[in-house]
Structures are given as C-alpha cells and as structure tokens.
C-alpha atoms as a PDB file:
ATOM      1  CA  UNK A   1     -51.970 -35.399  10.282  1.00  0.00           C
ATOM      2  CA  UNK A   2     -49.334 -38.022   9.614  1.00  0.00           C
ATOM      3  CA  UNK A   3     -49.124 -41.341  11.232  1.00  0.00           C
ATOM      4  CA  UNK A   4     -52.213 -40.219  13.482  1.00  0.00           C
ATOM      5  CA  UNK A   5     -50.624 -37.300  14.931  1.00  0.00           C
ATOM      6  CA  UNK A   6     -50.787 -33.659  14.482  1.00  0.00           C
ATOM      7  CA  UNK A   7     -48.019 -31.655  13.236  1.00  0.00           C
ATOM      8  CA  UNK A   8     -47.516 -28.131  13.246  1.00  0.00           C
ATOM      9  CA  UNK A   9     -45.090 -26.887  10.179  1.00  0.00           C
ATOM     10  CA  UNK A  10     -43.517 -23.722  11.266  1.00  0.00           C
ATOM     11  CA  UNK A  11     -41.693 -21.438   9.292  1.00  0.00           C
ATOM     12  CA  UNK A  12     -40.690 -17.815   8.597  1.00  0.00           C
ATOM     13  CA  UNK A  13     -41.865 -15.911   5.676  1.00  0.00           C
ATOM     14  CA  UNK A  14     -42.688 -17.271   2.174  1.00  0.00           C
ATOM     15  CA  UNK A  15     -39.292 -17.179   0.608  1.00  0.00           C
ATOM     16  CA  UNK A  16     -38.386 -20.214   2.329  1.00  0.00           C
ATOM     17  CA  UNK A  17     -41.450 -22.069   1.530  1.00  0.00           C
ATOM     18  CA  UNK A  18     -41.161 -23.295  -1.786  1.00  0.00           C
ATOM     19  CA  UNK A  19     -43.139 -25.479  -4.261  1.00  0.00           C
ATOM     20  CA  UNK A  20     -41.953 -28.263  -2.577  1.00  0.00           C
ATOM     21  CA  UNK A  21     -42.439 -27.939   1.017  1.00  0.00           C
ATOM     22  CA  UNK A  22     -46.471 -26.480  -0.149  1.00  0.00           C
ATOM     23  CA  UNK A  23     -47.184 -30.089  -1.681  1.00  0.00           C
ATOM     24  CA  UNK A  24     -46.289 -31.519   1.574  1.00  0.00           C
ATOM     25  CA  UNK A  25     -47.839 -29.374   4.198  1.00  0.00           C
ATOM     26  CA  UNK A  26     -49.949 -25.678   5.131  1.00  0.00           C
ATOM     27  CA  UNK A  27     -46.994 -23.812   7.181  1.00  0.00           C
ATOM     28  CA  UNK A  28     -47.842 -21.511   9.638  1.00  0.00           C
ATOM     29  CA  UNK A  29     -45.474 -18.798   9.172  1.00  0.00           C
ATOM     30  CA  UNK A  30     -44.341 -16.951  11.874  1.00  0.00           C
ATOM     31  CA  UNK A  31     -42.052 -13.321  10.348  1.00  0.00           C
ATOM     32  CA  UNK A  32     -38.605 -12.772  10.484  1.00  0.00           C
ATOM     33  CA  UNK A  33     -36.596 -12.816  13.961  1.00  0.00           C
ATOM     34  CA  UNK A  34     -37.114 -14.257  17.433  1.00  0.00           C
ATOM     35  CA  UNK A  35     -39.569 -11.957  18.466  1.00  0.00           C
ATOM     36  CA  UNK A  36     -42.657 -12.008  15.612  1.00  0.00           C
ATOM     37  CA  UNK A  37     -41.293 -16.206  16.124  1.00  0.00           C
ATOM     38  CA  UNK A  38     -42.347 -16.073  19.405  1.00  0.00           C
ATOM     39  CA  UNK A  39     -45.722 -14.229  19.419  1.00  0.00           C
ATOM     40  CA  UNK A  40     -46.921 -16.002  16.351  1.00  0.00           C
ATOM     41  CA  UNK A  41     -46.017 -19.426  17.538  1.00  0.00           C
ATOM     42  CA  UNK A  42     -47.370 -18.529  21.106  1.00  0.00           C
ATOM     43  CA  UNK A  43     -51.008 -17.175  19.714  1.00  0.00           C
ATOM     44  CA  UNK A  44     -51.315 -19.762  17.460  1.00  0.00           C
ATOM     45  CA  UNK A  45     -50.804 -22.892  20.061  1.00  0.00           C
ATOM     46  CA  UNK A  46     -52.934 -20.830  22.615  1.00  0.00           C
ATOM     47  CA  UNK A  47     -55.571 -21.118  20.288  1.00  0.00           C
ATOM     48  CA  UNK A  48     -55.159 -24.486  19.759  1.00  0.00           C
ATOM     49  CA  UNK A  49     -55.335 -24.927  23.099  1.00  0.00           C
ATOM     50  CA  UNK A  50     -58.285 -23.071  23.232  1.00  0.00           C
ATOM     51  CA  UNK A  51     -59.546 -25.511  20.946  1.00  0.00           C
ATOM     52  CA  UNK A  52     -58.150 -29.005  22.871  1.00  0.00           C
ATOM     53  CA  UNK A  53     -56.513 -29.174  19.394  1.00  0.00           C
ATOM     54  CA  UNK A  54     -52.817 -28.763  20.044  1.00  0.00           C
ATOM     55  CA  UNK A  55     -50.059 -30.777  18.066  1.00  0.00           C
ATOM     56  CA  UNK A  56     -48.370 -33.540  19.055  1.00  0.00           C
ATOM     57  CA  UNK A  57     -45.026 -32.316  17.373  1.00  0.00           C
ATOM     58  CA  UNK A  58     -43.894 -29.140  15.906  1.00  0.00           C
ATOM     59  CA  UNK A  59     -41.567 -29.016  12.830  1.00  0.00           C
ATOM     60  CA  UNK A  60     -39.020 -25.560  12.928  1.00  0.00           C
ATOM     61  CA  UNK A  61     -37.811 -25.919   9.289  1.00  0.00           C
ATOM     62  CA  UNK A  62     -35.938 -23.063   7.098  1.00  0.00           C
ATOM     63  CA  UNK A  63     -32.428 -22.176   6.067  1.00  0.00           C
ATOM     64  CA  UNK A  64     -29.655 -21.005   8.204  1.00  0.00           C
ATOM     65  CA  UNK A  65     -26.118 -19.702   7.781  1.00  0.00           C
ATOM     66  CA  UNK A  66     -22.991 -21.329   8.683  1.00  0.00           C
ATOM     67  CA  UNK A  67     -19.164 -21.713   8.142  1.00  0.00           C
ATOM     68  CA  UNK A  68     -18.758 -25.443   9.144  1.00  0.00           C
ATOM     69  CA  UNK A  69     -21.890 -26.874   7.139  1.00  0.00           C
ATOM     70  CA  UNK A  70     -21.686 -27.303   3.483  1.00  0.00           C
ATOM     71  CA  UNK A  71     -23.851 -25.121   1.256  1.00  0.00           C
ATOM     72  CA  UNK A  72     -26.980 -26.781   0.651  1.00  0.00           C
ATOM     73  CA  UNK A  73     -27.078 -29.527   2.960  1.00  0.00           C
ATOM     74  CA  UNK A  74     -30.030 -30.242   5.161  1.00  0.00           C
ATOM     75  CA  UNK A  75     -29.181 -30.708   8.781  1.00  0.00           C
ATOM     76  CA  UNK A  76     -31.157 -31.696  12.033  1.00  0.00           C
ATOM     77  CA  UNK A  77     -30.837 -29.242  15.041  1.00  0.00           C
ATOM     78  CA  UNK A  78     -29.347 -31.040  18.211  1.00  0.00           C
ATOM     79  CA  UNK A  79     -29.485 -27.903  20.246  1.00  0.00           C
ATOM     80  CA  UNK A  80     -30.320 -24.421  20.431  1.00  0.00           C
ATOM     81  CA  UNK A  81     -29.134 -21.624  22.077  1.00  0.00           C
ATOM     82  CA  UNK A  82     -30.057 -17.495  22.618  1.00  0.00           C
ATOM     83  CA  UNK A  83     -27.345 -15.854  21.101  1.00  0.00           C
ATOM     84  CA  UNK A  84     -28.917 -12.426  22.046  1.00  0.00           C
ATOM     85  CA  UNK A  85     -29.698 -13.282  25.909  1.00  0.00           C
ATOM     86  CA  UNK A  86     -26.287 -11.911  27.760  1.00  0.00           C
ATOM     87  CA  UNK A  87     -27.174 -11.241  31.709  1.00  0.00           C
ATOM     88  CA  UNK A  88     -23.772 -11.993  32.897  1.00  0.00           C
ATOM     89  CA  UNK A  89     -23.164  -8.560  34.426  1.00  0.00           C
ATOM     90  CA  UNK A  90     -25.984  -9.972  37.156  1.00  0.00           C
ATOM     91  CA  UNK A  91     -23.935 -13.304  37.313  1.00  0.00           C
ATOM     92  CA  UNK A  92     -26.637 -15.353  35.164  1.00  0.00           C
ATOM     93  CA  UNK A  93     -24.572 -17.733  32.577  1.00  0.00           C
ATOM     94  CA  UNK A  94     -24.259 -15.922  29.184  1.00  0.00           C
ATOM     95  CA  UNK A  95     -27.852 -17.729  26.878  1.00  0.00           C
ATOM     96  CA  UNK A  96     -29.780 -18.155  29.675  1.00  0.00           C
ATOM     97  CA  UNK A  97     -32.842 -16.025  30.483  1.00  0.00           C
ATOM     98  CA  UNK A  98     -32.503 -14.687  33.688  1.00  0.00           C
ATOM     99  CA  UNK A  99     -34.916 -16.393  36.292  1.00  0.00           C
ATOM    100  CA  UNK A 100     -35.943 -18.938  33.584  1.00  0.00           C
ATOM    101  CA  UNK A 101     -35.415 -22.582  34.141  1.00  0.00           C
ATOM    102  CA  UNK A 102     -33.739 -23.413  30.562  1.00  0.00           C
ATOM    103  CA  UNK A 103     -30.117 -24.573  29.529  1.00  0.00           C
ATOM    104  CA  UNK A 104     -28.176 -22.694  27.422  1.00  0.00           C
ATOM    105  CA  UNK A 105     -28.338 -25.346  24.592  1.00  0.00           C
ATOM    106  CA  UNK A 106     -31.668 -26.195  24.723  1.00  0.00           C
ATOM    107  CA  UNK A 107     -31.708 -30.058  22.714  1.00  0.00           C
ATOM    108  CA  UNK A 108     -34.090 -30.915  20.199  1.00  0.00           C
ATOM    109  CA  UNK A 109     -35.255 -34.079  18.859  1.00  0.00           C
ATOM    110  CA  UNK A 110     -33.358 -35.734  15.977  1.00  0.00           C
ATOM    111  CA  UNK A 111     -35.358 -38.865  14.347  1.00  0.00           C
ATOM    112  CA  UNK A 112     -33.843 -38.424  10.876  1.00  0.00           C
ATOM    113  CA  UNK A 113     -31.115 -40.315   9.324  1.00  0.00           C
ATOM    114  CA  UNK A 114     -29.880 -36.880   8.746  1.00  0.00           C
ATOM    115  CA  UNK A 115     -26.527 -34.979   9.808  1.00  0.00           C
ATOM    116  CA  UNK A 116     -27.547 -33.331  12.969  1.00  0.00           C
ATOM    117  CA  UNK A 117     -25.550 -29.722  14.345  1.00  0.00           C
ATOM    118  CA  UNK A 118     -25.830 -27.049  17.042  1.00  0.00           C
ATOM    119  CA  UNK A 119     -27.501 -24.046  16.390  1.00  0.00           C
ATOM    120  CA  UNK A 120     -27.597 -20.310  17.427  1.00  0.00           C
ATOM    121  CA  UNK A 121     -30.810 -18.283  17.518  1.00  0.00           C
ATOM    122  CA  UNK A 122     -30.792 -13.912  17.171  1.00  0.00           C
ATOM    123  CA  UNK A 123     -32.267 -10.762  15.893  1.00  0.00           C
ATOM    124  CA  UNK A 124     -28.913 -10.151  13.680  1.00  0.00           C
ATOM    125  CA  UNK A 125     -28.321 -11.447  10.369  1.00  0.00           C
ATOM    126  CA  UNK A 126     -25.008 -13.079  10.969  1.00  0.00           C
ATOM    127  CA  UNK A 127     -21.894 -12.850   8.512  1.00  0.00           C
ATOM    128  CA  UNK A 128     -18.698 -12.110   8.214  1.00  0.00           C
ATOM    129  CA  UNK A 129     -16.325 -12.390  11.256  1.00  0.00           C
ATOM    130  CA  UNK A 130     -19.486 -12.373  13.044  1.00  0.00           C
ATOM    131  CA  UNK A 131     -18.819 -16.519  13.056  1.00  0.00           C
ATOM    132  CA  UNK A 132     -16.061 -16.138  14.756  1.00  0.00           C
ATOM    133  CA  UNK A 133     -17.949 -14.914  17.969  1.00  0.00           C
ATOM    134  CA  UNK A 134     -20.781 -17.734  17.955  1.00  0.00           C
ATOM    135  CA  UNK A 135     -20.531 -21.315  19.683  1.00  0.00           C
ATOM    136  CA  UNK A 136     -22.703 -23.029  17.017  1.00  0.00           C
ATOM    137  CA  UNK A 137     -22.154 -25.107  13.914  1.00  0.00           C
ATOM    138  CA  UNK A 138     -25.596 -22.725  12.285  1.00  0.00           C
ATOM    139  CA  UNK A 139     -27.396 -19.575  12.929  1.00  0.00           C
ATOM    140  CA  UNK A 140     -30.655 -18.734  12.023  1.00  0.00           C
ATOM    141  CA  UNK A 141     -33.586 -16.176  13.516  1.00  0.00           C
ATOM    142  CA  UNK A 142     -36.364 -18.222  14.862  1.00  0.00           C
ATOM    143  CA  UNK A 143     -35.441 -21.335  16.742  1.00  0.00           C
ATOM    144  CA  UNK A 144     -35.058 -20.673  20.312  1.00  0.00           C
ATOM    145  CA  UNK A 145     -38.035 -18.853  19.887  1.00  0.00           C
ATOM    146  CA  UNK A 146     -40.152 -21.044  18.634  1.00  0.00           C
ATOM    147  CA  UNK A 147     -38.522 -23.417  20.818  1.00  0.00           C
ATOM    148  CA  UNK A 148     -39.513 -21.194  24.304  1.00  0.00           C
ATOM    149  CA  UNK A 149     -43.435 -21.584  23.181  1.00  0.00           C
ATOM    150  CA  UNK A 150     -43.134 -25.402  22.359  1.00  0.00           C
ATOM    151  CA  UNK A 151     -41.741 -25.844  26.384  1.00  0.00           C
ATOM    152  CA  UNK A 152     -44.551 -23.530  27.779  1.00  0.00           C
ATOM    153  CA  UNK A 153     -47.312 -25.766  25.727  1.00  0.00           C
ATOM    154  CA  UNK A 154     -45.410 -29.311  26.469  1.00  0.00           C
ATOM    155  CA  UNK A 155     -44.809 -29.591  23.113  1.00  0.00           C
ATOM    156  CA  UNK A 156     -41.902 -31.736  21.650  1.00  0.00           C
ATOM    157  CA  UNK A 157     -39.641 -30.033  18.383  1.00  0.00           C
ATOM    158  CA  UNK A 158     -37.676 -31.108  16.227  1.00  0.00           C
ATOM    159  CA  UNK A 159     -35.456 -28.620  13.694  1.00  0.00           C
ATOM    160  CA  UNK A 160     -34.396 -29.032   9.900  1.00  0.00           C
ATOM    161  CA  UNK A 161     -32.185 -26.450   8.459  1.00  0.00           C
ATOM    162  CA  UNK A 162     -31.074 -25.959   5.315  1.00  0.00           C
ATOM    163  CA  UNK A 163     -27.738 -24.368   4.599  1.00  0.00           C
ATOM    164  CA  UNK A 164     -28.160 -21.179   2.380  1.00  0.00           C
ATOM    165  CA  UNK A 165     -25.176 -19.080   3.227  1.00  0.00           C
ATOM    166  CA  UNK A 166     -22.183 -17.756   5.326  1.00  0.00           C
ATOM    167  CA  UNK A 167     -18.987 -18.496   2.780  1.00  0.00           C
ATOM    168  CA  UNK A 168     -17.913 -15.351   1.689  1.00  0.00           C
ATOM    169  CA  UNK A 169     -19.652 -11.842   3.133  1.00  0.00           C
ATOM    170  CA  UNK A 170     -23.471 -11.799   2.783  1.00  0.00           C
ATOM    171  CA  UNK A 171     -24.049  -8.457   1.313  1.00  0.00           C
ATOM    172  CA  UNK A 172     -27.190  -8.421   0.004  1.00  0.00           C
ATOM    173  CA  UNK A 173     -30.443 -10.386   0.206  1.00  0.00           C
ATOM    174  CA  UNK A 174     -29.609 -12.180  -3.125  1.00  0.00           C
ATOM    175  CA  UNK A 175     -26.858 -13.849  -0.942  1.00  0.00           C
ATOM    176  CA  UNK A 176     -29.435 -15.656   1.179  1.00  0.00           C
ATOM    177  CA  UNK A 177     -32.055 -16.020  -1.454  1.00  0.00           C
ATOM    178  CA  UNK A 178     -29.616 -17.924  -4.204  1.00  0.00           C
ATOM    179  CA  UNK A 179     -29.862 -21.644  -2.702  1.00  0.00           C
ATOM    180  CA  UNK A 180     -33.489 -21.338  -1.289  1.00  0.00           C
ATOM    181  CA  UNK A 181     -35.156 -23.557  -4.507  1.00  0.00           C
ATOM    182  CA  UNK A 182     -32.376 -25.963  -3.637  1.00  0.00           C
ATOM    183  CA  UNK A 183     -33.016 -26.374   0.114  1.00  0.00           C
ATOM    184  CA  UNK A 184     -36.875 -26.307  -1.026  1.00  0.00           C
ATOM    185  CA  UNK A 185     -36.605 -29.531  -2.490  1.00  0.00           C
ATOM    186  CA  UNK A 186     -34.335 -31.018  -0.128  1.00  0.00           C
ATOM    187  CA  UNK A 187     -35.672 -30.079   3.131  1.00  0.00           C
ATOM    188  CA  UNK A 188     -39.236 -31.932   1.385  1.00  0.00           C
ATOM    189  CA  UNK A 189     -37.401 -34.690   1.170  1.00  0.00           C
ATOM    190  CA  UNK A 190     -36.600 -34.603   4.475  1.00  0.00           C
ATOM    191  CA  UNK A 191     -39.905 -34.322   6.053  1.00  0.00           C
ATOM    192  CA  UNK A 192     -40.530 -37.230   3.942  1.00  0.00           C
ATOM    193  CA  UNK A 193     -39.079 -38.951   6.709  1.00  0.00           C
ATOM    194  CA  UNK A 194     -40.801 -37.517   9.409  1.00  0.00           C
ATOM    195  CA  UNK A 195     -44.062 -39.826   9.423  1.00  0.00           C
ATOM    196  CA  UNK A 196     -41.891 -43.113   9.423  1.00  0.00           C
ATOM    197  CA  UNK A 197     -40.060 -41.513  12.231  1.00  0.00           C
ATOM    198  CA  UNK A 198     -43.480 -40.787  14.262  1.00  0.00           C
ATOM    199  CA  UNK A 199     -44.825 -44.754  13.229  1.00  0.00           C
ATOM    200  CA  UNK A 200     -40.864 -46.011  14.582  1.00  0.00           C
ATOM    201  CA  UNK A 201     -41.935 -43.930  17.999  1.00  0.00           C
ATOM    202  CA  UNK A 202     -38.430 -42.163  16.821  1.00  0.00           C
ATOM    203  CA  UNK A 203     -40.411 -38.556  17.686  1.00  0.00           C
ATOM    204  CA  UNK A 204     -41.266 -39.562  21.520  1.00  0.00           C
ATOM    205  CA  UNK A 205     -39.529 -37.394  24.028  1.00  0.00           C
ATOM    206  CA  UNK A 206     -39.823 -40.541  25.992  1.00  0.00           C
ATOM    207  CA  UNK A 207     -38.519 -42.991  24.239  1.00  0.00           C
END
C-alpha cells in the first residue's frame, strides 16, 4: 500500500531484484520473455479479481538494453511497442495484434521527475546490429506484455527501466548481469518517488 493505494511490483526473475528494491516492496515476478510475462501477470490479477482485491497501479520495473540511453541510468517508459507482432502480409500495421484494438506504441504513465524513452518489447535478446532494426530508444522482454493484461483488467502502468547493456556485443550473460547492483539501487530510488506521485494525483490516468 502506499498513499492508500495498492500497487502491484512486477518484475522478471530474481537477478533484477536486488537488496534494494526487496526493502521497498514483495515483487511478483513474472519469468523471462513476453509470454511467461503475460500468463503470470494475467493469473495473478484474475485472482485478485477473484478476490475484489485488484491494484490500483502496477509498477513494470527491470533493466533493458539500449544504444541511445546511457549505461546505468534509470528511465520512465513513455510507450511500448510489440516488436515481435508483424501481420503486415494481411495488411494489419507492423506492432499491432491483428483484430486487437491497441496502438502500436502503447503510452504509459510517467509521474517521475525522471528521463522518460520509448521502448520495444520481444522474445529475442537484442544486440548487436540488431538496434539498428528497432524504432525504440530501449528494449527489454516483458513490457507490452505485462502491459496487454493491465488494459484487459483496467489497470493503469507505469514503467522504470534501468539501462544494463547494448554498447559493445552482448555475448554472454555476464554482459547483462555486470550493472544489475547498480540499477538495484537506483531504480529504489526511483520508486521512492512513486508514493508522492500517487498523493500529487500524478498516477491518475485521468488527470
């Protein structure tokens, strides 16, 4: 609870929940990619529902990759989009589910005096001249997933993600892992700001 309301933490696997983020909150943590995303966020808020207990905002926070935002810095999500979803052949735009009512950059709050960038959601780890293909500032795994259930549940989101990699090739898992105890400690600062932002009425969709 903070500032009366409920908030759901959501994450994806305990490497990116550090020390700090575990004094600050119980994350529900959801597995790698868009898909275990999407059926662990979905069974979790359907039991909620279930239980007339669902939250009033849901927090998407991890790292992410990128090749336009500095190493280590925290930034808010403004959008995201499906990099994986491609029905063009049937003449459906390229990101948008076909015979789904979503936009192709699907926009998130941003309450935080923080930087905020566009993101890209998929099942591949992204590196390399990969960039050069995606119309995003980040990429990450989980987003638009997670994103998809908060919609079907009338759920506002908001994003934080930290920076952990995308200079150079990422070759190994020691290439994402390096900068996680950094963005730890500064994503918690981050959702430090996240219960002034609810008492400001910065987190209504409405306002």
């Amino acid at each position: 609870m903070l500032a009366g309301k409920r908030v759901l933490f959501v994450m994806a696997v305990e490497m990116e929940y550090g020390p700090h983020l575990r004094a600050r909150f119980d994350a529900l943590l959801t597995g790698v990619g868009p898909i275990e995303a999407a059926l662990a966020t979905g069974m979790a808020l359907q039991r909620m529902a279930a239980d007339n207990a669902l939250p009033d905002l849901i927090v998407s926070l991890g790292s992410a990759g990128s090749r336009r935002c500095p190493l280590g810095e925290i930034f808010q999500v403004r959008s995201v989009s499906w990099r994986d979803m491609d029905a063009s052949r049937l003449g459906f735009t390229k990101g948008v589910t076909p015979l789904m009512d979503h936009p192709v950059d699907v926009p998130l709050l941003t309450p935080l005096d923080l930087p905020s960038a566009r993101l890209s959601t998929g099942a591949n780890v992204v590196g390399g001249d990969d960039y050069a293909a995606i119309d995003a500032d980040m990429v990450d795994m989980e987003t638009f997933a997670i994103a998809r259930a908060c919609a079907r549940f009338g759920i506002p989101m908001t994003g934080l993600r930290g920076i952990s990699d995308g200079p150079g090739e990422l070759d190994h898992i020691d290439s994402w892992t390096q900068l996680l105890d950094l963005i730890d400690e500064r994503l918690a600062v981050a959702v430090d700001g996240i219960e002034p932002a609810l008492l400001a009425g910065r987190l209504d969709p409405a306002a």
